[in-house]
PDB file of N, CA and C in Angstrom:
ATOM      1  N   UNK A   1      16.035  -2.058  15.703  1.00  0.00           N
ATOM      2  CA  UNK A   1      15.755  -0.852  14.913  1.00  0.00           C
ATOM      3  C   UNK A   1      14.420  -0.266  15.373  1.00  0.00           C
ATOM      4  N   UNK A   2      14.528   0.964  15.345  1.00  0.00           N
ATOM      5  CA  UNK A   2      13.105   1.661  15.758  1.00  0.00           C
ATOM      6  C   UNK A   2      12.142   1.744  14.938  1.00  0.00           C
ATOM      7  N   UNK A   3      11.057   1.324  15.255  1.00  0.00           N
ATOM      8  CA  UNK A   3       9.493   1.129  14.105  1.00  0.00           C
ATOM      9  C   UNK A   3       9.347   1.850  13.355  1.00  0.00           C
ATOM     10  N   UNK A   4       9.516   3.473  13.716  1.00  0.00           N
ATOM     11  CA  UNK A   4       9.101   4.092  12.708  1.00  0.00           C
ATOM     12  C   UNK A   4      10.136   3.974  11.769  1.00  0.00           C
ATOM     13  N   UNK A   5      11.498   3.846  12.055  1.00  0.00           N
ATOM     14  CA  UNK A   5      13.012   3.668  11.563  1.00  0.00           C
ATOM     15  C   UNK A   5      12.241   2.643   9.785  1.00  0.00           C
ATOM     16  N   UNK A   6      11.969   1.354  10.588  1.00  0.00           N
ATOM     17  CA  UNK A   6      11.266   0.091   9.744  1.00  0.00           C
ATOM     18  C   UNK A   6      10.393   0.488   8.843  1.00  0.00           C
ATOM     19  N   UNK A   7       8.986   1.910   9.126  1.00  0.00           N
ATOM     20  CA  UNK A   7       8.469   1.478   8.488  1.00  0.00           C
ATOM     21  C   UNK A   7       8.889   2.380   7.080  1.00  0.00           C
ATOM     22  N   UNK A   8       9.768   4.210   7.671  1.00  0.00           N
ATOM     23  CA  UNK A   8      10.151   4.693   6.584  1.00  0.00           C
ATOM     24  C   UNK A   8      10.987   4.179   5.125  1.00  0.00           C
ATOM     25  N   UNK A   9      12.096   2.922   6.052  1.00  0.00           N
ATOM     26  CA  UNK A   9      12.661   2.002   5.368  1.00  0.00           C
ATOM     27  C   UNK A   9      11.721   1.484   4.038  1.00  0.00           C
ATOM     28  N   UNK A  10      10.599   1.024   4.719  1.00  0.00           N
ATOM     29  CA  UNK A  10       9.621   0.086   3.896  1.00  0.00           C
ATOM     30  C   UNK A  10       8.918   1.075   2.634  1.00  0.00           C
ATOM     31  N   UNK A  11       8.653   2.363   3.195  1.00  0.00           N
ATOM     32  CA  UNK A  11       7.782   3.203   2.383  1.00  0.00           C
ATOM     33  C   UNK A  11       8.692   3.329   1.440  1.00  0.00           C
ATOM     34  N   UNK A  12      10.011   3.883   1.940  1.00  0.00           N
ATOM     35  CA  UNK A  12      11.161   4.806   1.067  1.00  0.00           C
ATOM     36  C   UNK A  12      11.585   3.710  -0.159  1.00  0.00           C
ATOM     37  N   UNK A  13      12.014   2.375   0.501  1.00  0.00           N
ATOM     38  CA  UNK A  13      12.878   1.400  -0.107  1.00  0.00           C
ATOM     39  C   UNK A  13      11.793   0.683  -1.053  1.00  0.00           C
ATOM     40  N   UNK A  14      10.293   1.108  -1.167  1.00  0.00           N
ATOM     41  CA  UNK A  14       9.530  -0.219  -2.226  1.00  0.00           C
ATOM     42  C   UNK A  14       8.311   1.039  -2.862  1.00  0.00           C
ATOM     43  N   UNK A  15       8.732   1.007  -4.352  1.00  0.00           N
ATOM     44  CA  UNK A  15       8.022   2.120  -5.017  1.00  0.00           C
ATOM     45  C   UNK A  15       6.919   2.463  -5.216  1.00  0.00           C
ATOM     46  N   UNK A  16       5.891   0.720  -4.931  1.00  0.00           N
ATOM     47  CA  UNK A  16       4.637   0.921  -4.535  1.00  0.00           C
ATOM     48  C   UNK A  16       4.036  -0.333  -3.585  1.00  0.00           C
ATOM     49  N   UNK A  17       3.767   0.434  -2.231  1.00  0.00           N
ATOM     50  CA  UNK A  17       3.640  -0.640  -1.420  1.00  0.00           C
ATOM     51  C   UNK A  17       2.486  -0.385  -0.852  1.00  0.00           C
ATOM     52  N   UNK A  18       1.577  -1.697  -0.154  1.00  0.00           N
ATOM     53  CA  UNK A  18       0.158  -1.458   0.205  1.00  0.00           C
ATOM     54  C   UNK A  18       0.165  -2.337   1.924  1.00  0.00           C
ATOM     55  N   UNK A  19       0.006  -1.375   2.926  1.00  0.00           N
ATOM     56  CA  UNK A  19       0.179  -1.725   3.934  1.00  0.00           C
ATOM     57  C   UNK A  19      -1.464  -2.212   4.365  1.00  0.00           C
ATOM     58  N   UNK A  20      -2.012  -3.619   4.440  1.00  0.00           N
ATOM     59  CA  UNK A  20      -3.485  -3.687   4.812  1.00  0.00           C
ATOM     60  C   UNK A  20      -3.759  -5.226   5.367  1.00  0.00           C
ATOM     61  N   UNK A  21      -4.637  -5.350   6.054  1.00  0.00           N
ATOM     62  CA  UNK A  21      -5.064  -6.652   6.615  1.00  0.00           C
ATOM     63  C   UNK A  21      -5.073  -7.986   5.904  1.00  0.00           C
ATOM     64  N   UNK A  22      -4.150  -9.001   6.085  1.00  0.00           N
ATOM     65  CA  UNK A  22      -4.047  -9.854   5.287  1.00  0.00           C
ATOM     66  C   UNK A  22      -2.764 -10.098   4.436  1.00  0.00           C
ATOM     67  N   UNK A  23      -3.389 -10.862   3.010  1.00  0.00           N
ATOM     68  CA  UNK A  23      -2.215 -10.401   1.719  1.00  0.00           C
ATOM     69  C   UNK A  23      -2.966 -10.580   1.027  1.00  0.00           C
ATOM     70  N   UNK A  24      -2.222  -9.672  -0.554  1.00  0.00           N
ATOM     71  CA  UNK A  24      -3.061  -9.909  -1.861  1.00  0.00           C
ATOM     72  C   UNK A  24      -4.009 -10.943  -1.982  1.00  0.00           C
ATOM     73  N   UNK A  25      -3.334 -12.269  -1.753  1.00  0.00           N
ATOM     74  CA  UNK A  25      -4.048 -13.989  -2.087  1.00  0.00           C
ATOM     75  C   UNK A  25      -5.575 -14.144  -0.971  1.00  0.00           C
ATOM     76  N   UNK A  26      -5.319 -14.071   0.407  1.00  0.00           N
ATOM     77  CA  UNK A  26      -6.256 -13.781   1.392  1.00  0.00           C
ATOM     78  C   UNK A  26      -6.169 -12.445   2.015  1.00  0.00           C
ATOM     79  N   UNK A  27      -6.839 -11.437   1.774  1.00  0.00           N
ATOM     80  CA  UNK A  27      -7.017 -10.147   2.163  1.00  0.00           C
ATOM     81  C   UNK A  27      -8.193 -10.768   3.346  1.00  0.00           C
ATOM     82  N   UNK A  28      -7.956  -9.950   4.326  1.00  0.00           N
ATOM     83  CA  UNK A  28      -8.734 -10.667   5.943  1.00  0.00           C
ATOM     84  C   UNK A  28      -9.585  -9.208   6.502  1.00  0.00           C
ATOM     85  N   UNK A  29      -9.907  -8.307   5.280  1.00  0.00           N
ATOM     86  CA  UNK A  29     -11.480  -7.485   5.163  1.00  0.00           C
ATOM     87  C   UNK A  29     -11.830  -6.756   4.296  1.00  0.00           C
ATOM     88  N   UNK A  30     -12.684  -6.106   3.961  1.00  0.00           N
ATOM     89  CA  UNK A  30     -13.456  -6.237   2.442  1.00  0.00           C
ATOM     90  C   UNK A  30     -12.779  -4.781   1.877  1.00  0.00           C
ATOM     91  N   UNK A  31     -12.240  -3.712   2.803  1.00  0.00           N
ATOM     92  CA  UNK A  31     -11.752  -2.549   2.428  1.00  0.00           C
ATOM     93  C   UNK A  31     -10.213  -3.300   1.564  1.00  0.00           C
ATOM     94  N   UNK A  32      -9.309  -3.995   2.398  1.00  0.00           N
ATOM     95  CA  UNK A  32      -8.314  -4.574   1.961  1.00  0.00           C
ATOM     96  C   UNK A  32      -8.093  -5.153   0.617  1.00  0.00           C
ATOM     97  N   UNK A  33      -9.322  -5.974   0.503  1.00  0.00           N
ATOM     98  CA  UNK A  33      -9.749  -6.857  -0.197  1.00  0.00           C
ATOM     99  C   UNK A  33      -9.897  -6.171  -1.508  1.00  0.00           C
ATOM    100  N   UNK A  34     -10.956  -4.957  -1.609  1.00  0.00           N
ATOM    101  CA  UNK A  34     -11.352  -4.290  -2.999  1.00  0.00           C
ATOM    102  C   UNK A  34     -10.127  -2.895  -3.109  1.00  0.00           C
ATOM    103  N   UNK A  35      -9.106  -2.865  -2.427  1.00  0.00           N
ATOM    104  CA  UNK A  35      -8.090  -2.128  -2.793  1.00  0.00           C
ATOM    105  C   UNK A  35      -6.941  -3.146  -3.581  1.00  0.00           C
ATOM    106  N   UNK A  36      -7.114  -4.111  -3.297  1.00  0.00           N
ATOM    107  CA  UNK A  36      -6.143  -5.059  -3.830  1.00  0.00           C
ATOM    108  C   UNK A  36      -6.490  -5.224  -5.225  1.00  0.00           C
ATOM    109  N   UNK A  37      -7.808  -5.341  -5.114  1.00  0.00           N
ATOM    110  CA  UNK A  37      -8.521  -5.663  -6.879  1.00  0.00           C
ATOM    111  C   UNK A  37      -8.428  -4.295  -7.522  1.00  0.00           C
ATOM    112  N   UNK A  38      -7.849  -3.297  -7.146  1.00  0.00           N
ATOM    113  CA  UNK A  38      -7.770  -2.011  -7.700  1.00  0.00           C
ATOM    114  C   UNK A  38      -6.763  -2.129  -8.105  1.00  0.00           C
ATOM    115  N   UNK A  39      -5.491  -2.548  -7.152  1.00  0.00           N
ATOM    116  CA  UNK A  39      -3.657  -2.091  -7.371  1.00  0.00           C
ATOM    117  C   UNK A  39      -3.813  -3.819  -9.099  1.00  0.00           C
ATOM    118  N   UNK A  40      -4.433  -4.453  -8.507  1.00  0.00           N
ATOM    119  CA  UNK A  40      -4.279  -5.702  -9.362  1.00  0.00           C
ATOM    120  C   UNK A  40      -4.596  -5.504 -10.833  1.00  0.00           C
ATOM    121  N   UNK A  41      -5.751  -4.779 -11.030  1.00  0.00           N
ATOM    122  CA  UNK A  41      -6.384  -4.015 -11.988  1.00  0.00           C
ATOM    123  C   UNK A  41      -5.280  -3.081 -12.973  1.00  0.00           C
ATOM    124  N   UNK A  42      -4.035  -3.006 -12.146  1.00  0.00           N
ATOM    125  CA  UNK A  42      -3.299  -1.975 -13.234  1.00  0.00           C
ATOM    126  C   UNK A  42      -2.234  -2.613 -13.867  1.00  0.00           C
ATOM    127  N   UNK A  43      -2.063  -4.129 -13.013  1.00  0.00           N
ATOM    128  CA  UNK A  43      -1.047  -5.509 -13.441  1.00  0.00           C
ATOM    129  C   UNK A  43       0.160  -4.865 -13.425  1.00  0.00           C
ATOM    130  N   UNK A  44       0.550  -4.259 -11.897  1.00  0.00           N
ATOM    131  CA  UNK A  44       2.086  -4.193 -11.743  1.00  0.00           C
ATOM    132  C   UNK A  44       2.319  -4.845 -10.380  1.00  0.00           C
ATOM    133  N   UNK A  45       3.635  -5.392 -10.455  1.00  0.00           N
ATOM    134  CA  UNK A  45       3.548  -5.952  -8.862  1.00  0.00           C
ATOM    135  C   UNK A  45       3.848  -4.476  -7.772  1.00  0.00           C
ATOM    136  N   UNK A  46       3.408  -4.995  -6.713  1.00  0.00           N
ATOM    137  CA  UNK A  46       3.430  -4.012  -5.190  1.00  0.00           C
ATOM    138  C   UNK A  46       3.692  -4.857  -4.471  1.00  0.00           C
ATOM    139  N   UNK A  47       4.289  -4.451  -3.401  1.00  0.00           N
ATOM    140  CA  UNK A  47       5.253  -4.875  -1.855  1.00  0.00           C
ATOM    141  C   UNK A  47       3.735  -4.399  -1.431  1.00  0.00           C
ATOM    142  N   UNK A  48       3.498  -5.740  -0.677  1.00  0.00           N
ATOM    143  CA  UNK A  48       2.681  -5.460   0.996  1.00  0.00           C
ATOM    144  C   UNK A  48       3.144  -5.223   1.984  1.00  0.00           C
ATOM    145  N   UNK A  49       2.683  -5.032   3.398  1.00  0.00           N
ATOM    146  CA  UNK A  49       2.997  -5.598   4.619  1.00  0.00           C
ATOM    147  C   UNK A  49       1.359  -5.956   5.513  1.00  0.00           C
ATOM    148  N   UNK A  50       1.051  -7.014   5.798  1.00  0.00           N
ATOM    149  CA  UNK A  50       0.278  -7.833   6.707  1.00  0.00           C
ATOM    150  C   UNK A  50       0.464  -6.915   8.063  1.00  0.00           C
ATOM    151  N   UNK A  51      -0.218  -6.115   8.551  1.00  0.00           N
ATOM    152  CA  UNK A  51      -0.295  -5.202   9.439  1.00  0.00           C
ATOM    153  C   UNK A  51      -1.124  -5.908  10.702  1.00  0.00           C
ATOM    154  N   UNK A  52      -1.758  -7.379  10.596  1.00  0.00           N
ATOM    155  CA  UNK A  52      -2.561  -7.951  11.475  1.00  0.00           C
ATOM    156  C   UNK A  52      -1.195  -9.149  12.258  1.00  0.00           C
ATOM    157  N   UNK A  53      -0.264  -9.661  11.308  1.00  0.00           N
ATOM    158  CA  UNK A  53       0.500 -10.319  11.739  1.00  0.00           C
ATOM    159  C   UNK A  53       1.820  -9.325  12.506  1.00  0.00           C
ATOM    160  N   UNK A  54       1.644  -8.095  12.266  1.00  0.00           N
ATOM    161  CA  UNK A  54       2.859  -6.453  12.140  1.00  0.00           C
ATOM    162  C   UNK A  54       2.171  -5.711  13.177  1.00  0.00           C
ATOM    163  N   UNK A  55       1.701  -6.189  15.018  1.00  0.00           N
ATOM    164  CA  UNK A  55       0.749  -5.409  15.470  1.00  0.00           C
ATOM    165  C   UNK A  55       1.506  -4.087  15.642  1.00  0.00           C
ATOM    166  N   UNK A  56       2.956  -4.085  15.805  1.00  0.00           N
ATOM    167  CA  UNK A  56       4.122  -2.601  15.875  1.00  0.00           C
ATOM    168  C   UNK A  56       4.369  -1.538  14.640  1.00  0.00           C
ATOM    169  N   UNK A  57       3.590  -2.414  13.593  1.00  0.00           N
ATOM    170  CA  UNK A  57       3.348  -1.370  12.544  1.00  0.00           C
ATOM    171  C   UNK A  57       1.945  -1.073  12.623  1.00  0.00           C
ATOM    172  N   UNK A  58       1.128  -1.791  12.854  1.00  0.00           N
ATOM    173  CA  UNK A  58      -0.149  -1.532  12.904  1.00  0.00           C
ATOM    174  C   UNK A  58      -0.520  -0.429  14.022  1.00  0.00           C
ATOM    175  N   UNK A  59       0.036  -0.201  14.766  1.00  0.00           N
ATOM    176  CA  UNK A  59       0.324   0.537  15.834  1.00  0.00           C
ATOM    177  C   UNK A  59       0.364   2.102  15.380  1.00  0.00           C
ATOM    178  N   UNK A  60       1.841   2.291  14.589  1.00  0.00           N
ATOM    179  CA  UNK A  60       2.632   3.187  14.415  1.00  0.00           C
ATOM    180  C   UNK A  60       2.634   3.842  12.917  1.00  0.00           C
ATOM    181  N   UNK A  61       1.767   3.327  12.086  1.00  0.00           N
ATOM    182  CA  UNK A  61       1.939   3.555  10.725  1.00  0.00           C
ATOM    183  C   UNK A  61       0.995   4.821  10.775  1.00  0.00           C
ATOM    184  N   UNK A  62      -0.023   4.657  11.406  1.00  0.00           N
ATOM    185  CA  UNK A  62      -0.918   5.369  11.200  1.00  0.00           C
ATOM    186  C   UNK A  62      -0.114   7.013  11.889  1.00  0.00           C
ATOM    187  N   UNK A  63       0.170   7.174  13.068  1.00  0.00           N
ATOM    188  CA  UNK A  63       0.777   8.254  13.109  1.00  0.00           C
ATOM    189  C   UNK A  63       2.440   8.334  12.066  1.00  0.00           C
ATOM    190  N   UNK A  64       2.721   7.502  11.647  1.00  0.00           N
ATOM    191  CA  UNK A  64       3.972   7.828  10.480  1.00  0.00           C
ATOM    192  C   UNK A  64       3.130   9.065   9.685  1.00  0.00           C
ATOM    193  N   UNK A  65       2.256   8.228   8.935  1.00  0.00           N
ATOM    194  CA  UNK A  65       1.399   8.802   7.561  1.00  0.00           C
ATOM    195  C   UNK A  65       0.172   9.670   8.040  1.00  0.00           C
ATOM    196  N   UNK A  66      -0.304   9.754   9.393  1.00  0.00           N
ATOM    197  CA  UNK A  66      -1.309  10.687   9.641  1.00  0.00           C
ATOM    198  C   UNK A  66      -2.232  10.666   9.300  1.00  0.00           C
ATOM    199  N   UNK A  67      -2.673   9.017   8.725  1.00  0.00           N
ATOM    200  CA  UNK A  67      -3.897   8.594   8.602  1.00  0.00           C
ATOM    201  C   UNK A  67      -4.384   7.315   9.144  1.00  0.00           C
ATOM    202  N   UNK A  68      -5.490   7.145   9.940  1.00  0.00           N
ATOM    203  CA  UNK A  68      -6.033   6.805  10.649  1.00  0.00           C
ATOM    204  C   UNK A  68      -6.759   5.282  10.595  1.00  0.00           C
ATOM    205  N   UNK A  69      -6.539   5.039   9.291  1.00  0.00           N
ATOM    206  CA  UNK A  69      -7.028   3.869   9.140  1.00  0.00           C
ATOM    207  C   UNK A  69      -6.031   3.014   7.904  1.00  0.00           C
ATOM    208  N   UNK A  70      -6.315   1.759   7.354  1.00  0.00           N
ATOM    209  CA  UNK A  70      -6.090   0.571   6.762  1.00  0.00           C
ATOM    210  C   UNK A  70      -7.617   0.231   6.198  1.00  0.00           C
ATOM    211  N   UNK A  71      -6.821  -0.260   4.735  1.00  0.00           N
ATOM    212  CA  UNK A  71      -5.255  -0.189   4.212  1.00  0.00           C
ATOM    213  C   UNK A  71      -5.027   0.842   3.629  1.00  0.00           C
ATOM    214  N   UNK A  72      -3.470   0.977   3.734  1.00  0.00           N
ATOM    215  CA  UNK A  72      -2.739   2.243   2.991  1.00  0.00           C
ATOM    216  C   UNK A  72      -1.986   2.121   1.773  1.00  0.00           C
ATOM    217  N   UNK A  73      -2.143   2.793   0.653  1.00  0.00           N
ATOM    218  CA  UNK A  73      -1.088   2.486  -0.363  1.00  0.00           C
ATOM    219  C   UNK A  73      -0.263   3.952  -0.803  1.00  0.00           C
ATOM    220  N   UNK A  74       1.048   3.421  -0.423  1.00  0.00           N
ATOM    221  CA  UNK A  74       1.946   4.772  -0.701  1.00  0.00           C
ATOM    222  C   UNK A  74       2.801   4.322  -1.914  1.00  0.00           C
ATOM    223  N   UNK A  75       3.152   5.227  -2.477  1.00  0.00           N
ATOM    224  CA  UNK A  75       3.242   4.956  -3.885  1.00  0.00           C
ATOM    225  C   UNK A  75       4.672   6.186  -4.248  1.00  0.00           C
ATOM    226  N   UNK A  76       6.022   5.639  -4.412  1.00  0.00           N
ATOM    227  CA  UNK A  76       6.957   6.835  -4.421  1.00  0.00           C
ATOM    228  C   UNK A  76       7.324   7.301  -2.840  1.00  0.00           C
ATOM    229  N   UNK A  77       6.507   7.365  -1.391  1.00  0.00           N
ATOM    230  CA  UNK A  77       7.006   7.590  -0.549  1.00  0.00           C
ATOM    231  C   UNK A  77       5.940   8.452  -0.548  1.00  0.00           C
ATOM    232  N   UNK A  78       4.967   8.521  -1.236  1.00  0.00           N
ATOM    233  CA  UNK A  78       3.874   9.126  -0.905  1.00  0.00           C
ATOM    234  C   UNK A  78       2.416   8.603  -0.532  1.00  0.00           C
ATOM    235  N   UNK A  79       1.580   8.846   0.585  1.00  0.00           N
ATOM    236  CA  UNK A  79       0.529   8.087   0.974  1.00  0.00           C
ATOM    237  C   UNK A  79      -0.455   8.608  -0.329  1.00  0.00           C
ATOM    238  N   UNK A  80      -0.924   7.501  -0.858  1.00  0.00           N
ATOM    239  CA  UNK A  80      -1.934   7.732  -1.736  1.00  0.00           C
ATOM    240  C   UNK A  80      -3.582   7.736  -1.223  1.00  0.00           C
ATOM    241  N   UNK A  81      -3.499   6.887  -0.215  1.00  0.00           N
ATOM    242  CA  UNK A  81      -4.788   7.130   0.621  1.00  0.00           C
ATOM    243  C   UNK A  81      -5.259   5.955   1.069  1.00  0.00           C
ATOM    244  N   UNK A  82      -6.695   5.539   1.627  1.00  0.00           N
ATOM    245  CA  UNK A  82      -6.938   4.203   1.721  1.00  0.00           C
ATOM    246  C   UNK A  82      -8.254   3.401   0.439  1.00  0.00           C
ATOM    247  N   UNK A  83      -8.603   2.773   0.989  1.00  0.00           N
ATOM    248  CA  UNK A  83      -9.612   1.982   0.131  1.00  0.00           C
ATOM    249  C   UNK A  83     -10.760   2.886  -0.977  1.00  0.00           C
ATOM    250  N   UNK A  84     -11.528   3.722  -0.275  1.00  0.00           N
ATOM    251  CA  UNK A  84     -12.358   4.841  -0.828  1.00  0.00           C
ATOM    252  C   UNK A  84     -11.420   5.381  -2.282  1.00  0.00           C
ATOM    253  N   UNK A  85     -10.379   5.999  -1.659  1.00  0.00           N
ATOM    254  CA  UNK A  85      -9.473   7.060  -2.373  1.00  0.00           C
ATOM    255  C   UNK A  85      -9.034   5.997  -3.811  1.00  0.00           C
ATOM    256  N   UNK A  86      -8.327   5.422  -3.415  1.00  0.00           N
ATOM    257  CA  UNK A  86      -7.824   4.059  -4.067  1.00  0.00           C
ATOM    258  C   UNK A  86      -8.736   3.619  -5.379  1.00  0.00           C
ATOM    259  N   UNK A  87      -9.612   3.226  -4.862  1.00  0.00           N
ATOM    260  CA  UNK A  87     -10.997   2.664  -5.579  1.00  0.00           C
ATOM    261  C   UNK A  87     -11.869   3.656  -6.667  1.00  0.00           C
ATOM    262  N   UNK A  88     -11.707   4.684  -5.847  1.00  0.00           N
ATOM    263  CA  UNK A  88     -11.913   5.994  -6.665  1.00  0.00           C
ATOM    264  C   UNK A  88     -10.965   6.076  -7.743  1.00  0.00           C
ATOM    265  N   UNK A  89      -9.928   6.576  -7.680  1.00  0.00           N
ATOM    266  CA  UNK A  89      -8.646   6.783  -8.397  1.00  0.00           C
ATOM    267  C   UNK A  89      -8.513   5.752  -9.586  1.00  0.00           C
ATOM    268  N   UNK A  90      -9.041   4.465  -9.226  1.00  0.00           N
ATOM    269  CA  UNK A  90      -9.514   3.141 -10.355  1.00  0.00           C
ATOM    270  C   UNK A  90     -10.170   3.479 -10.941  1.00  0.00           C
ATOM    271  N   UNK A  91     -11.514   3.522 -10.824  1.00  0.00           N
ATOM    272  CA  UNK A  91     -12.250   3.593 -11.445  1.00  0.00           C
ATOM    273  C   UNK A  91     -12.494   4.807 -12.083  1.00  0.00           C
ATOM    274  N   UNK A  92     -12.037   6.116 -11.905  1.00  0.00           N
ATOM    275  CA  UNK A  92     -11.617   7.274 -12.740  1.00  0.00           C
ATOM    276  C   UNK A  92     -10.617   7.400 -13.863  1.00  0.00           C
ATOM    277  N   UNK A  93      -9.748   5.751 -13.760  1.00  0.00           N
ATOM    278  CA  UNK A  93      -8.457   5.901 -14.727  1.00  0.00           C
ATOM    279  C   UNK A  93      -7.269   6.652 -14.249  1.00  0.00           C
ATOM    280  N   UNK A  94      -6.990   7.028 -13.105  1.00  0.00           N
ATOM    281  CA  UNK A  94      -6.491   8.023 -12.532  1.00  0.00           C
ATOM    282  C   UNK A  94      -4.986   7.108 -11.488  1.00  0.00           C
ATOM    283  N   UNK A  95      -5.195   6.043 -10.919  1.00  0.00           N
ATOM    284  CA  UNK A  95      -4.460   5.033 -10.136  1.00  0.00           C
ATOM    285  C   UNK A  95      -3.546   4.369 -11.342  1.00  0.00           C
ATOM    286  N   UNK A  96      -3.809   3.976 -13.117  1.00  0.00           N
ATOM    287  CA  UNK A  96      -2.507   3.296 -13.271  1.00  0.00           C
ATOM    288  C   UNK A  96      -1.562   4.042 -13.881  1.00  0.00           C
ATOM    289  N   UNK A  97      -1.759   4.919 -14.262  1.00  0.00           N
ATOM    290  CA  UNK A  97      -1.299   6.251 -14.413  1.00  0.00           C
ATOM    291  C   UNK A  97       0.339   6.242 -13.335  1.00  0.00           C
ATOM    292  N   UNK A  98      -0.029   6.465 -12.305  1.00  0.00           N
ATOM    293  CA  UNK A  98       0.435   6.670 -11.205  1.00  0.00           C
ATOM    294  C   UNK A  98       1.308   4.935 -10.748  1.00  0.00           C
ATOM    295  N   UNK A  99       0.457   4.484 -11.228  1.00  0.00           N
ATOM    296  CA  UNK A  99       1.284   2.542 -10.677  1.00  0.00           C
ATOM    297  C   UNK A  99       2.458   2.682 -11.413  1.00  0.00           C
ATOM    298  N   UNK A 100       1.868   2.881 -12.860  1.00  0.00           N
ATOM    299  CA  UNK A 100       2.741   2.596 -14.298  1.00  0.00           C
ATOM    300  C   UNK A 100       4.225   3.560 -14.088  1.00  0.00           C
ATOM    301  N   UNK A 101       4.060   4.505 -13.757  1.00  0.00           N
ATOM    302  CA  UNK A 101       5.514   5.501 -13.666  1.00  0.00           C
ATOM    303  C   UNK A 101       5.810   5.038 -12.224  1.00  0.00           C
ATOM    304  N   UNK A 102       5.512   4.275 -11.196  1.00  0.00           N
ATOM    305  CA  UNK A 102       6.154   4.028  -9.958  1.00  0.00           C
ATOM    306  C   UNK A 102       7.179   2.618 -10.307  1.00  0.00           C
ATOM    307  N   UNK A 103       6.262   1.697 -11.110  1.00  0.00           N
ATOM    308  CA  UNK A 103       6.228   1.003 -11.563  1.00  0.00           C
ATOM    309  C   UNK A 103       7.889   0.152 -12.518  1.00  0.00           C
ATOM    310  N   UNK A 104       8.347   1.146 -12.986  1.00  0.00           N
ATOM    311  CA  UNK A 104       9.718   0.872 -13.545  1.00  0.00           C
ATOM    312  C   UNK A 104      10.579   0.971 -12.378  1.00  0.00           C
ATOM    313  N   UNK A 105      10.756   1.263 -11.664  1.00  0.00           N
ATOM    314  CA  UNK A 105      11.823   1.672 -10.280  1.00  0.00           C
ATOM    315  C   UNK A 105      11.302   0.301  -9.632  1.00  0.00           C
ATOM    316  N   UNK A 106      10.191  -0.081  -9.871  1.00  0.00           N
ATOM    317  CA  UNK A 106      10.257  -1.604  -9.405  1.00  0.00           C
ATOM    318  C   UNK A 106      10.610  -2.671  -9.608  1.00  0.00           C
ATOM    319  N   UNK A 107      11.214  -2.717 -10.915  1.00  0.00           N
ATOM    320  CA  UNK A 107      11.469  -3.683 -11.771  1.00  0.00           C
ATOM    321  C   UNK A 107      12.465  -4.689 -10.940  1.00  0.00           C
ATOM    322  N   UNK A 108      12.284  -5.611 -10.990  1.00  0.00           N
ATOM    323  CA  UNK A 108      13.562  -7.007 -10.420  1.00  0.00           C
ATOM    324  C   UNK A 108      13.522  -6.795  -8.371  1.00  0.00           C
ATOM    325  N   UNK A 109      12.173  -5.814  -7.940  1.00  0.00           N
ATOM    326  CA  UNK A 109      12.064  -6.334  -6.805  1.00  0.00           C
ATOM    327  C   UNK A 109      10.730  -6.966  -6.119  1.00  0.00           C
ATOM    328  N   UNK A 110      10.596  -6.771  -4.671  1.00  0.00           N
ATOM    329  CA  UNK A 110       9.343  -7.643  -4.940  1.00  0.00           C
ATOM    330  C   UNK A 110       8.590  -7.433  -3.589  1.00  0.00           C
TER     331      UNK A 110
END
């Protein structure tokens, strides 16, 4: 299957997913790391993908979504942004808002 094929799959098929270095448990850099304590902060589960073990997504994601760096959290099939944006959006009250209504369409996956 073709990468980008994989990763629209991934965006389209998981309602809120966080593409970044590592995983939730060991996040492997500090942007990764304090976006995770953001998505965690709203206590819904999210689909990752490990983009350090994924070097063909790590590659290609960034021109999918047209942004340039990790980690990414798209939310609905929409890029929500990276760590800054993310962190922001927390701490404004503004991110569970947005988890919470992605959030039921997630129910029973993982």
């Amino acid at each position: 299957m073709d990468i980008m094929e994989t990763i629209r799959e991934q965006v389209e098929g998981n309602p809120i997913i966080l593409y970044m270095k590592g995983s939730p448990n060991q996040p492997q850099c500090g942007f990764s790391a304090r976006t995770v304590q953001a998505l965690m902060g709203c206590g819904q589960r999210f689909a990752y993908v490990d983009i350090l073990s994924n070097p063909e997504i790590r590659a290609n994601l960034p021109l999918y979504g047209n942004w340039p760096t990790f980690p990414q959290l798209w939310i609905n099939g929409e890029l929500i942004g990276g760590c800054d944006i993310v962190t922001e959006m927390h701490e404004k009250g503004e991110l569970k808002p947005l988890i919470d209504a992605a959030a039921p369409a997630a129910e029973g996956t993982e």
